[in-house]
C-alpha atoms as a PDB file:
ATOM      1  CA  UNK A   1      47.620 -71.449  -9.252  1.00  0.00           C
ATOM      2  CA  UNK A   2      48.046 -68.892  -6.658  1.00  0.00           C
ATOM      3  CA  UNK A   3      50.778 -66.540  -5.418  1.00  0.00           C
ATOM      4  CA  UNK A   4      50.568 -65.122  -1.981  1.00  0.00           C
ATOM      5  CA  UNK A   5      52.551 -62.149  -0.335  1.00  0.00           C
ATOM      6  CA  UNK A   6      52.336 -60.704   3.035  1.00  0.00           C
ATOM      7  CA  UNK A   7      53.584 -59.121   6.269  1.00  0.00           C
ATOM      8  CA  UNK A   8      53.661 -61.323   8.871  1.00  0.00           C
ATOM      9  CA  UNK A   9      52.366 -60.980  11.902  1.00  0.00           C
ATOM     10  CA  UNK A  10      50.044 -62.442  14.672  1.00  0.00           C
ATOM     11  CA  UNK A  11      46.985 -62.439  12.849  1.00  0.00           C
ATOM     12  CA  UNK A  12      48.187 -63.729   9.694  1.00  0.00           C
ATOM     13  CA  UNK A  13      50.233 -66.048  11.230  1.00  0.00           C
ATOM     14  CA  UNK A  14      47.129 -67.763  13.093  1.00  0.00           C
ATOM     15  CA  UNK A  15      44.571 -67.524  10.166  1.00  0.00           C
ATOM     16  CA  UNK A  16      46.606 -67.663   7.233  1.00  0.00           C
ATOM     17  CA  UNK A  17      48.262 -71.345   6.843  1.00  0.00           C
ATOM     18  CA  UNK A  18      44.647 -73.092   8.141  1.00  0.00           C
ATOM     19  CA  UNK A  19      43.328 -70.437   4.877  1.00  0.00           C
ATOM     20  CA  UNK A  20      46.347 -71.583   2.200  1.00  0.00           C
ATOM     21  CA  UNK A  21      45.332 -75.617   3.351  1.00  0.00           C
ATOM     22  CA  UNK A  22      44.532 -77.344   0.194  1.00  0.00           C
ATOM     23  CA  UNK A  23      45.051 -74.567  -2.256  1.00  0.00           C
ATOM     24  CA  UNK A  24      47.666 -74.928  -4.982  1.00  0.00           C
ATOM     25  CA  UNK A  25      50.541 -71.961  -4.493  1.00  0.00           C
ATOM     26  CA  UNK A  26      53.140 -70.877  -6.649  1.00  0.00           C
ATOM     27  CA  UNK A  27      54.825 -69.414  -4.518  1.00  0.00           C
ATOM     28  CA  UNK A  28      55.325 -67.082  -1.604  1.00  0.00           C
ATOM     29  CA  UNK A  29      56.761 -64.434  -0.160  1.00  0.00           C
ATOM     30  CA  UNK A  30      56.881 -63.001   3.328  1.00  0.00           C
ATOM     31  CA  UNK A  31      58.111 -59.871   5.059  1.00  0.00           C
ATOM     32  CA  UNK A  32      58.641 -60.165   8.998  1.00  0.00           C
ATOM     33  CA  UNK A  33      57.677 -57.657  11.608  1.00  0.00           C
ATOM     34  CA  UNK A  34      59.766 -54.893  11.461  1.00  0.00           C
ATOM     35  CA  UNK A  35      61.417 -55.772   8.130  1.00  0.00           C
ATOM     36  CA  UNK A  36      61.300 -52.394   5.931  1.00  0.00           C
ATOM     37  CA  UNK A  37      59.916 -53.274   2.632  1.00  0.00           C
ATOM     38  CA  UNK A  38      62.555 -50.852   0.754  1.00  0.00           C
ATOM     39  CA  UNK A  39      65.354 -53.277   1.953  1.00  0.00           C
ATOM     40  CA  UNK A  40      63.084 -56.111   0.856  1.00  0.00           C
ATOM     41  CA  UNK A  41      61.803 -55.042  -2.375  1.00  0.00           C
ATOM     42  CA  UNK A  42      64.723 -56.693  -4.796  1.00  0.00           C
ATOM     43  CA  UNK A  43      63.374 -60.184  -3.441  1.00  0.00           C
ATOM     44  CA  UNK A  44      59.710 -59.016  -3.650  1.00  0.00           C
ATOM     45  CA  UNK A  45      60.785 -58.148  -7.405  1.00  0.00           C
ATOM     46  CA  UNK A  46      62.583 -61.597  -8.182  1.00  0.00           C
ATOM     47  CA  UNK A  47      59.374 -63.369  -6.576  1.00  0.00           C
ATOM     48  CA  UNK A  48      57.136 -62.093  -9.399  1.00  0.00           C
ATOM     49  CA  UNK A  49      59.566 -62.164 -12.120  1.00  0.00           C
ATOM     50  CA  UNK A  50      59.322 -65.862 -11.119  1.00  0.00           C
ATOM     51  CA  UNK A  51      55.987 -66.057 -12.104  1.00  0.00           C
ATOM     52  CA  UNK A  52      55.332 -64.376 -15.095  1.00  0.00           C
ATOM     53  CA  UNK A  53      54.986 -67.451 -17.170  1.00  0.00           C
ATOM     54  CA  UNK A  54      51.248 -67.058 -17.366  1.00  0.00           C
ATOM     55  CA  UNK A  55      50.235 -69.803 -14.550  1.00  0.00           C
ATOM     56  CA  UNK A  56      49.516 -67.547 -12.409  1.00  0.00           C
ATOM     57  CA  UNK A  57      45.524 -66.900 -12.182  1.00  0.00           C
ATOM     58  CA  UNK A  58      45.741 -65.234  -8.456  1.00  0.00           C
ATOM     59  CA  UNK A  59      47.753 -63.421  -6.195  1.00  0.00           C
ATOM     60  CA  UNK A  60      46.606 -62.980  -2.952  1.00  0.00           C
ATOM     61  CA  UNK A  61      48.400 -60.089  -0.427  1.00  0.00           C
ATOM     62  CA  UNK A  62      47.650 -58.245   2.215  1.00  0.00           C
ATOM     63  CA  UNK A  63      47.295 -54.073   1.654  1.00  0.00           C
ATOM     64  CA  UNK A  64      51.098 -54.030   2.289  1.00  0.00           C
ATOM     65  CA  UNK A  65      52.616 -56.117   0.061  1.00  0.00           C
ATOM     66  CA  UNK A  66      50.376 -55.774  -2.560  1.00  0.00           C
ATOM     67  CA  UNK A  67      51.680 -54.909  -5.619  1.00  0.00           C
ATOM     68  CA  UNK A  68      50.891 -51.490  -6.233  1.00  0.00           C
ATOM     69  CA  UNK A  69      51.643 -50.614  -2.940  1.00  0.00           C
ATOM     70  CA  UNK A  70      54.541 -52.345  -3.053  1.00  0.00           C
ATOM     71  CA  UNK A  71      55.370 -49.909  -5.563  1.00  0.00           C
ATOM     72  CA  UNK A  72      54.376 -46.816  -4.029  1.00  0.00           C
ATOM     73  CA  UNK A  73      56.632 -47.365  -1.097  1.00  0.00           C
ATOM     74  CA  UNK A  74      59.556 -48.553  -2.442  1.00  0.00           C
ATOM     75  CA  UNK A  75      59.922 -47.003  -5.918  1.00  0.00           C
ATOM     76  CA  UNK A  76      60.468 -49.852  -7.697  1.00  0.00           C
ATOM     77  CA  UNK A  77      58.771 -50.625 -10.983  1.00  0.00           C
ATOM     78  CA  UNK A  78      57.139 -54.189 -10.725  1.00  0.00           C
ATOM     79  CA  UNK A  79      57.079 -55.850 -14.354  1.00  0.00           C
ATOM     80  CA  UNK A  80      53.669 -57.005 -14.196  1.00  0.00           C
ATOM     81  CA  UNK A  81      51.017 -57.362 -16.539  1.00  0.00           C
ATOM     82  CA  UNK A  82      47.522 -55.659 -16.550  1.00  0.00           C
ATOM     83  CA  UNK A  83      45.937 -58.676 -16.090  1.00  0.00           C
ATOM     84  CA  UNK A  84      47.541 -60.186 -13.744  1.00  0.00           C
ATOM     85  CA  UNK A  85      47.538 -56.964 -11.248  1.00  0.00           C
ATOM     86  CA  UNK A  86      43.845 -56.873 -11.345  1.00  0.00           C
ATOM     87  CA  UNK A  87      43.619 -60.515 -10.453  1.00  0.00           C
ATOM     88  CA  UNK A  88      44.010 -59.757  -7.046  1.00  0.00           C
ATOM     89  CA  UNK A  89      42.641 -60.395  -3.547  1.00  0.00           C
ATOM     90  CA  UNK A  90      43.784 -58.639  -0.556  1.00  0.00           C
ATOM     91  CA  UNK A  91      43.613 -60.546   2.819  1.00  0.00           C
ATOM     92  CA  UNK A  92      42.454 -57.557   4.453  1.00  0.00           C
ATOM     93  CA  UNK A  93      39.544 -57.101   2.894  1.00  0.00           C
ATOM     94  CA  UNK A  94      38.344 -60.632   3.639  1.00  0.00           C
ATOM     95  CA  UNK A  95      39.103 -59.929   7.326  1.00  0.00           C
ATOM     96  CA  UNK A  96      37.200 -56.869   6.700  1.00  0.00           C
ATOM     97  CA  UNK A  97      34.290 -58.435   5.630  1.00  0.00           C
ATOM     98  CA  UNK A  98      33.592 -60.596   8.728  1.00  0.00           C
ATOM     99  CA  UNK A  99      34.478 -57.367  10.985  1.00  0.00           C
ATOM    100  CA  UNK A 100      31.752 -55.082   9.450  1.00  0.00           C
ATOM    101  CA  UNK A 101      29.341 -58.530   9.901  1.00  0.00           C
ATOM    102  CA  UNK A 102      30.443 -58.566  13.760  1.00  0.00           C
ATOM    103  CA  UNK A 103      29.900 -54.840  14.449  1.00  0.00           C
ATOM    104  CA  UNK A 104      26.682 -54.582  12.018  1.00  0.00           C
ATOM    105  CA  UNK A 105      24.799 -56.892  15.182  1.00  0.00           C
ATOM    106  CA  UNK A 106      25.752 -54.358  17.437  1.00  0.00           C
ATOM    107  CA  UNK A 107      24.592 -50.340  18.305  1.00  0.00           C
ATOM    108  CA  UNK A 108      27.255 -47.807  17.218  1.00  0.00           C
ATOM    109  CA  UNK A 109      27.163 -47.277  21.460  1.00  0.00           C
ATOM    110  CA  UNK A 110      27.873 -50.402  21.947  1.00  0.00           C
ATOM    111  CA  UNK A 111      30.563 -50.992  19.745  1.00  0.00           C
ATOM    112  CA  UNK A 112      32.125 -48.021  20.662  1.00  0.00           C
ATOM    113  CA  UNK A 113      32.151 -48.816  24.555  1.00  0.00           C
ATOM    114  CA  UNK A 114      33.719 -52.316  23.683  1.00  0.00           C
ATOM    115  CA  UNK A 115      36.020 -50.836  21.679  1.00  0.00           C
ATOM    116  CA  UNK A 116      37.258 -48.245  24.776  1.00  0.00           C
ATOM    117  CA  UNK A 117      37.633 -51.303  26.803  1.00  0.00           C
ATOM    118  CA  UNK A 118      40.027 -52.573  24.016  1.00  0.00           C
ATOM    119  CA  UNK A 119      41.678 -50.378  23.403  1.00  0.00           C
ATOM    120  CA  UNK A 120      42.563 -49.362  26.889  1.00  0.00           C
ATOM    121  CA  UNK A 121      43.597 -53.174  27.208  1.00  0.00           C
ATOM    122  CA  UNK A 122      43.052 -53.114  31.086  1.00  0.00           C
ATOM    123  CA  UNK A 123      44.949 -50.036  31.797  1.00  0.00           C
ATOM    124  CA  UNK A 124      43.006 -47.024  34.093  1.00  0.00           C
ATOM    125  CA  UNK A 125      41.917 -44.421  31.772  1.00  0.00           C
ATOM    126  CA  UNK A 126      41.850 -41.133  33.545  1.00  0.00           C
ATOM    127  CA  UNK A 127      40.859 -38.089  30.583  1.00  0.00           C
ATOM    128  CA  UNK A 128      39.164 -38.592  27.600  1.00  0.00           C
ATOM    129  CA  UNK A 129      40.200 -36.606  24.571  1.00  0.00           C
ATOM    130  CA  UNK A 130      37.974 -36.281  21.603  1.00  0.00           C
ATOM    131  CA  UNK A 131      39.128 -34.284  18.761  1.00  0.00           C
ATOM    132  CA  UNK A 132      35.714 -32.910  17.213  1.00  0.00           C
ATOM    133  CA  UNK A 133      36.933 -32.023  13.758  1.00  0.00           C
ATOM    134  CA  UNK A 134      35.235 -34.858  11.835  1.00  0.00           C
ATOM    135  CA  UNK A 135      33.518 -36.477  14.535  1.00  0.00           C
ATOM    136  CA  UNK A 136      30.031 -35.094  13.677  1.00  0.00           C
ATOM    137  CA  UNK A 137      30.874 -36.875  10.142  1.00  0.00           C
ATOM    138  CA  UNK A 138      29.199 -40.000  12.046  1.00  0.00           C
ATOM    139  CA  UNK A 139      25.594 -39.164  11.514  1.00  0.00           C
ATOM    140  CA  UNK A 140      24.921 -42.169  14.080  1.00  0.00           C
ATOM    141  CA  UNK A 141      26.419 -40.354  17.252  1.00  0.00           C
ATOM    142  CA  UNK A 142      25.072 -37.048  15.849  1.00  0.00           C
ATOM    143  CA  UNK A 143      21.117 -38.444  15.891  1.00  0.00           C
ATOM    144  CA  UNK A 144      21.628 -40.265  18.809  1.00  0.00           C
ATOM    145  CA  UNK A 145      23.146 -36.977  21.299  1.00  0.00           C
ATOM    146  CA  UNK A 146      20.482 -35.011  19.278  1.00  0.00           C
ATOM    147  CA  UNK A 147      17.911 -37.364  20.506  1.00  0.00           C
ATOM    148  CA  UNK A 148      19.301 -37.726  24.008  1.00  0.00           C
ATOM    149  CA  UNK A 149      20.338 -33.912  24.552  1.00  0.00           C
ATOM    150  CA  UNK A 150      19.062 -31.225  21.998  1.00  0.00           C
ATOM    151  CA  UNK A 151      22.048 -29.293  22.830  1.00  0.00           C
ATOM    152  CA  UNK A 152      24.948 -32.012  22.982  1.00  0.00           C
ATOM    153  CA  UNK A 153      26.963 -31.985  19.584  1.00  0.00           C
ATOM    154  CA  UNK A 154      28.523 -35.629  19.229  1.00  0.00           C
ATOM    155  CA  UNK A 155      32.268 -34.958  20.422  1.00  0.00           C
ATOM    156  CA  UNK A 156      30.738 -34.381  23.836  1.00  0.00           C
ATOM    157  CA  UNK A 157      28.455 -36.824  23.502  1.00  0.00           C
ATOM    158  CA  UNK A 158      31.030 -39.518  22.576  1.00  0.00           C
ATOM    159  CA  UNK A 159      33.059 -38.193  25.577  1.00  0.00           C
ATOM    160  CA  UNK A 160      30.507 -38.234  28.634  1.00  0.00           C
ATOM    161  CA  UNK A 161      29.797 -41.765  27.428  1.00  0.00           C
ATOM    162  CA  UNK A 162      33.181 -43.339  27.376  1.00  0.00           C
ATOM    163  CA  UNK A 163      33.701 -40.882  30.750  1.00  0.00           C
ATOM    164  CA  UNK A 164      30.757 -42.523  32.672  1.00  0.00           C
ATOM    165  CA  UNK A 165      31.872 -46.012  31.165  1.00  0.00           C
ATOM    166  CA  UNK A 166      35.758 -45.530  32.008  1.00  0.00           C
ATOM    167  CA  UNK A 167      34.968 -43.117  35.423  1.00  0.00           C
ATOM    168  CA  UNK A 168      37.289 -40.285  33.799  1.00  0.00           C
ATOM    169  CA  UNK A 169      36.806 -36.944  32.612  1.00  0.00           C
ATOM    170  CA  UNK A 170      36.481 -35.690  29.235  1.00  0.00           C
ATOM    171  CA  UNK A 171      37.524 -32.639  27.282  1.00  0.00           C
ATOM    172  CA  UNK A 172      36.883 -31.707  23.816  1.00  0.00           C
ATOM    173  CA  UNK A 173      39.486 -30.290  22.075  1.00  0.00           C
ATOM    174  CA  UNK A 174      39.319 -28.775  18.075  1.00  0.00           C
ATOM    175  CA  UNK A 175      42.137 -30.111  16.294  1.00  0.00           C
ATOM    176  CA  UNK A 176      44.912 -33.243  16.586  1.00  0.00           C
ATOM    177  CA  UNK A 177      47.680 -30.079  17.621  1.00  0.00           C
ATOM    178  CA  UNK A 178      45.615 -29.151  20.730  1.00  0.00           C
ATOM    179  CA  UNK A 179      45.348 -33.281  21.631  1.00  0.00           C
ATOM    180  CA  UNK A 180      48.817 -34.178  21.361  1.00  0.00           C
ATOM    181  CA  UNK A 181      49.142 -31.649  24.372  1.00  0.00           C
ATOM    182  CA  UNK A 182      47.444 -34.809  26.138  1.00  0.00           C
ATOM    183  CA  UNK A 183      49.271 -37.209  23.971  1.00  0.00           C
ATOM    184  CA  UNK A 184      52.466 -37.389  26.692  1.00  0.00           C
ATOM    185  CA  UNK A 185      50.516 -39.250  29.571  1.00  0.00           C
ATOM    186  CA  UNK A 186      49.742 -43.118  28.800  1.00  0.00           C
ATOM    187  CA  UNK A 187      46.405 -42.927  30.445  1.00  0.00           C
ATOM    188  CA  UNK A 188      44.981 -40.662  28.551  1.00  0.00           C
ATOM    189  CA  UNK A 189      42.548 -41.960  25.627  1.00  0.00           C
ATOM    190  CA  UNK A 190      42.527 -39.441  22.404  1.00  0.00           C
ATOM    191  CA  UNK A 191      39.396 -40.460  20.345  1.00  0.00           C
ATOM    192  CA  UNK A 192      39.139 -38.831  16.670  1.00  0.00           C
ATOM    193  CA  UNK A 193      37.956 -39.560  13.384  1.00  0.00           C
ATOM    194  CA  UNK A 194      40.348 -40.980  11.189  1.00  0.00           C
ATOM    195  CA  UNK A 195      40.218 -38.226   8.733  1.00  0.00           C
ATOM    196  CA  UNK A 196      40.799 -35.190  11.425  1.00  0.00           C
ATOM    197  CA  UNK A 197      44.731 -35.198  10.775  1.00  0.00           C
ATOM    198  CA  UNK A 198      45.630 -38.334  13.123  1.00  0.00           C
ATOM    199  CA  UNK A 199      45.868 -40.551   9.574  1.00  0.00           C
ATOM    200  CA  UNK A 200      48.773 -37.648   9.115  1.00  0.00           C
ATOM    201  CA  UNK A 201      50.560 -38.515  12.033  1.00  0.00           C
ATOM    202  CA  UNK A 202      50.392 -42.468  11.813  1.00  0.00           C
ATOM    203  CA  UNK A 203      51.335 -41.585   8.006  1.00  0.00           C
ATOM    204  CA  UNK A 204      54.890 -39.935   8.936  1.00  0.00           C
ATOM    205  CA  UNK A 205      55.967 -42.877  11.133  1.00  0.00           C
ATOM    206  CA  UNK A 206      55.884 -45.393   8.453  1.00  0.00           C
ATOM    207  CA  UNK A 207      57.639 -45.874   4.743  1.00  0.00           C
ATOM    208  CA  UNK A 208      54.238 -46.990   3.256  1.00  0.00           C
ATOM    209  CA  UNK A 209      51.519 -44.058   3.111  1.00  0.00           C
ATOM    210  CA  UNK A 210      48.126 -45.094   3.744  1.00  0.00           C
ATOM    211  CA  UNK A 211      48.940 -47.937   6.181  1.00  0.00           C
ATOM    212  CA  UNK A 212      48.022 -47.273   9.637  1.00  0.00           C
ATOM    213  CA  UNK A 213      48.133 -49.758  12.532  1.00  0.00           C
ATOM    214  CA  UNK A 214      48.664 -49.048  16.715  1.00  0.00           C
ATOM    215  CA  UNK A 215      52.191 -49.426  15.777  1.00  0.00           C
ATOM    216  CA  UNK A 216      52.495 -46.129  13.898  1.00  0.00           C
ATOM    217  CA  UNK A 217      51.460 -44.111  16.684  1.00  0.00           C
ATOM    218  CA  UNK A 218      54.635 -42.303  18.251  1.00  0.00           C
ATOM    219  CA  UNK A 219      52.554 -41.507  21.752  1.00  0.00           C
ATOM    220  CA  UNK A 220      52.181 -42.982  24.656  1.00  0.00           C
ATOM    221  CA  UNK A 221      48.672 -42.122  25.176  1.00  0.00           C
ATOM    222  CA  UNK A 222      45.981 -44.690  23.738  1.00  0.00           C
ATOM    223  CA  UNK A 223      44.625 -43.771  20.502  1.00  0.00           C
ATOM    224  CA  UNK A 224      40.507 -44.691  19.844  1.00  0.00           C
ATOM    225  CA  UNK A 225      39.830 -44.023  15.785  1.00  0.00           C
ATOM    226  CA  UNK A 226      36.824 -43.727  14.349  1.00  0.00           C
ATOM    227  CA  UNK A 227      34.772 -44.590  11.701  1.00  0.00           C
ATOM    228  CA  UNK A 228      34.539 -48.388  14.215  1.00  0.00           C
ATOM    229  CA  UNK A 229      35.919 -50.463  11.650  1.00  0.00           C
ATOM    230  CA  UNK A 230      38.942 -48.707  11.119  1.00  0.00           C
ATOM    231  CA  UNK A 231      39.829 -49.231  14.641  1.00  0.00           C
ATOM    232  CA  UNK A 232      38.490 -52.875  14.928  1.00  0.00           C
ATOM    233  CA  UNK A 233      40.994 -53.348  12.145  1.00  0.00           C
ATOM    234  CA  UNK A 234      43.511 -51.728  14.164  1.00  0.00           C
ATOM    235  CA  UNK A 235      42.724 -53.863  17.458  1.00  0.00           C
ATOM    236  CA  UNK A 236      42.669 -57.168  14.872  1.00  0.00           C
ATOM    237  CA  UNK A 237      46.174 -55.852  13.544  1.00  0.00           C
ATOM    238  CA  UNK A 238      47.294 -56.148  16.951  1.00  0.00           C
ATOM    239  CA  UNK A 239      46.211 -59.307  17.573  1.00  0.00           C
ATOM    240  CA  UNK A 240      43.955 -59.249  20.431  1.00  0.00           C
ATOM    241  CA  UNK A 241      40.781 -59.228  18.851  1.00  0.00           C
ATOM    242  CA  UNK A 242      38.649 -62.037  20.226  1.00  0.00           C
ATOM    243  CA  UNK A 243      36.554 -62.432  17.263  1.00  0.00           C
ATOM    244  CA  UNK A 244      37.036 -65.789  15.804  1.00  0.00           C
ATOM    245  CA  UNK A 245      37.480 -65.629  12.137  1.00  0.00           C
ATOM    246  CA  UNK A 246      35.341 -68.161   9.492  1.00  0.00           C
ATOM    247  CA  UNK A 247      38.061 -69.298   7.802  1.00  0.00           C
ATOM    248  CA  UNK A 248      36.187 -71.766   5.398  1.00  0.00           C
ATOM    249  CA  UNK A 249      34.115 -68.693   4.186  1.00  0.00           C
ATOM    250  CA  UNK A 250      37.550 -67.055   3.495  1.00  0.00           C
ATOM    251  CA  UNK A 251      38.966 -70.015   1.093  1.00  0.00           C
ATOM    252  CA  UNK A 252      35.519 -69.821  -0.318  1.00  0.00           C
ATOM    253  CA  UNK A 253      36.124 -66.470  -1.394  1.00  0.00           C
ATOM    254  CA  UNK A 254      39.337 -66.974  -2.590  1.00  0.00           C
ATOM    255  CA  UNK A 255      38.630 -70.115  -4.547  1.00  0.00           C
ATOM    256  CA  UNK A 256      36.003 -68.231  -6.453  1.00  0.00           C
ATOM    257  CA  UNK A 257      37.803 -65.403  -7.125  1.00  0.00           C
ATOM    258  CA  UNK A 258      40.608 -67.524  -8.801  1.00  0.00           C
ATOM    259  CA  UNK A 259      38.054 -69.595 -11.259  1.00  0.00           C
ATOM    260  CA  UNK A 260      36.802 -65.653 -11.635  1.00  0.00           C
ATOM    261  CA  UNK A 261      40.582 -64.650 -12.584  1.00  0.00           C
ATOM    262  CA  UNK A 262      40.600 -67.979 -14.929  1.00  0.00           C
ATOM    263  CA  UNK A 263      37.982 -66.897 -17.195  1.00  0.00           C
ATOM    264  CA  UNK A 264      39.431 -63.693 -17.247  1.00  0.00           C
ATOM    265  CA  UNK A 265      42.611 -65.026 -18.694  1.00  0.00           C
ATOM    266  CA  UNK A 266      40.781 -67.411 -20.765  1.00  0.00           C
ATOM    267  CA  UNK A 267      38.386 -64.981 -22.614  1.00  0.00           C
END
């Protein structure tokens, strides 16, 4: 049997009952938008103590209420066994999956472009801001402005392109400090690699290090990560990401990691 925990939200809360159809659970629990999981994390605690009478073969979270993050953000020791906390399958990753499928059909270009449009949601962009530290990391943009313009590093290539797609101007800037100068005006779209610092500032607005969603941003200027799937995640986190998820494939997954988890216990 299977034990699921998660945050809910939009995405979850479309996908994840039609996923959970037919499978035997355990149990559950659930943390609501908004919900801090320190205040949560004597219930979280009791859940599992619940189940530690060895018919448990699977738990099944998302990044945030998995156990060992669980953990890390609140402090609290979870009495778990070793086996059980490697029998584990995170709901992110098998979103994951299908969103490096959907942007593997596509050009980095293209992907990127869409992405700008998403991201901007239907408001005017007027400046682009690219951070360049870490941007030339993406050897894709880097052969491709190469290619194009011998003399073009990739932070102004990214930037003319989303300027001509978006009609605004662009300005590259060295470091997340010099963009949050721009960071004060909502039309304004800062694009950086996820590793230039901006992970650092989505970091100090939440109680759970490593998790990063639109939400964690404190400005009012959109925010365009990079390497693509981080910030498809982020647009599918938000819930307005049109790409239709195979759910069957999902319970597939799951289903075979659990008869996976099974032998494990068995042998």
């Amino acid at each position: 049997m299977i034990f699921v925990a998660y945050r809910k939200n939009l995405l979850f809360d479309t996908y994840i009952p039609r996923l959970l159809e037919g499978i035997p659970l355990a149990g559950s629990f659930t943390i609501s938008a908004g919900e801090s999981l320190v205040e949560k994390s004597s219930e979280f605690v009791s859940a599992l103590d619940c189940i530690e009478d060895g018919k448990i073969s699977l738990i099944i979270s998302d990044s945030t209420c998995s156990p060992g993050n669980f953990e890390k953000a609140t402090g609290t020791s979870l009495k778990l066994s070793g086996t059980l906390i490697k029998n584990l399958v995170l709901f992110d990753d098998l979103f994951a999956e299908q969103i490096r499928e959907w942007t593997s059909k596509h050009t980095a270009l293209q992907n990127l472009r869409w992405l700008a449009l998403q991201v901007a949601n239907g408001i005017r962009v007027k400046k682009i801001v690219v951070i360049n530290n870490c941007i030339c990391d993406h050897c894709t943009f880097k052969i491709k402005c190469t290619i194009e313009n011998a003399t073009c590093d990739a932070s102004t290539w990214i930037g003319s392109k989303l300027g001509e797609l978006l009609s605004a101007e662009h300005v590259v800037v060295q470091s997340v400090a010099e963009a949050i100068q721009y960071a004060g005006d909502s039309q304004n779209m800062i694009v950086a690699d996820y590793h230039s610092g901006i992970q650092d500032v989505m970091n100090s607005n939440t109680n759970l290090k490593r998790f990063y969603s639109f939400d964690n941003w404190p400005y009012c200027a959109m925010l365009l990560t990079l390497p693509i799937e981080v910030c498809t995640a982020q647009l599918v986190d938000r819930g307005n990401f049109p790409l239709c998820f195979n759910v069957e494939r999902m319970k597939e997954n799951v289903i075979a990691s659990e008869r996976a988890a099974i032998r494990v216990k068995l042998f």
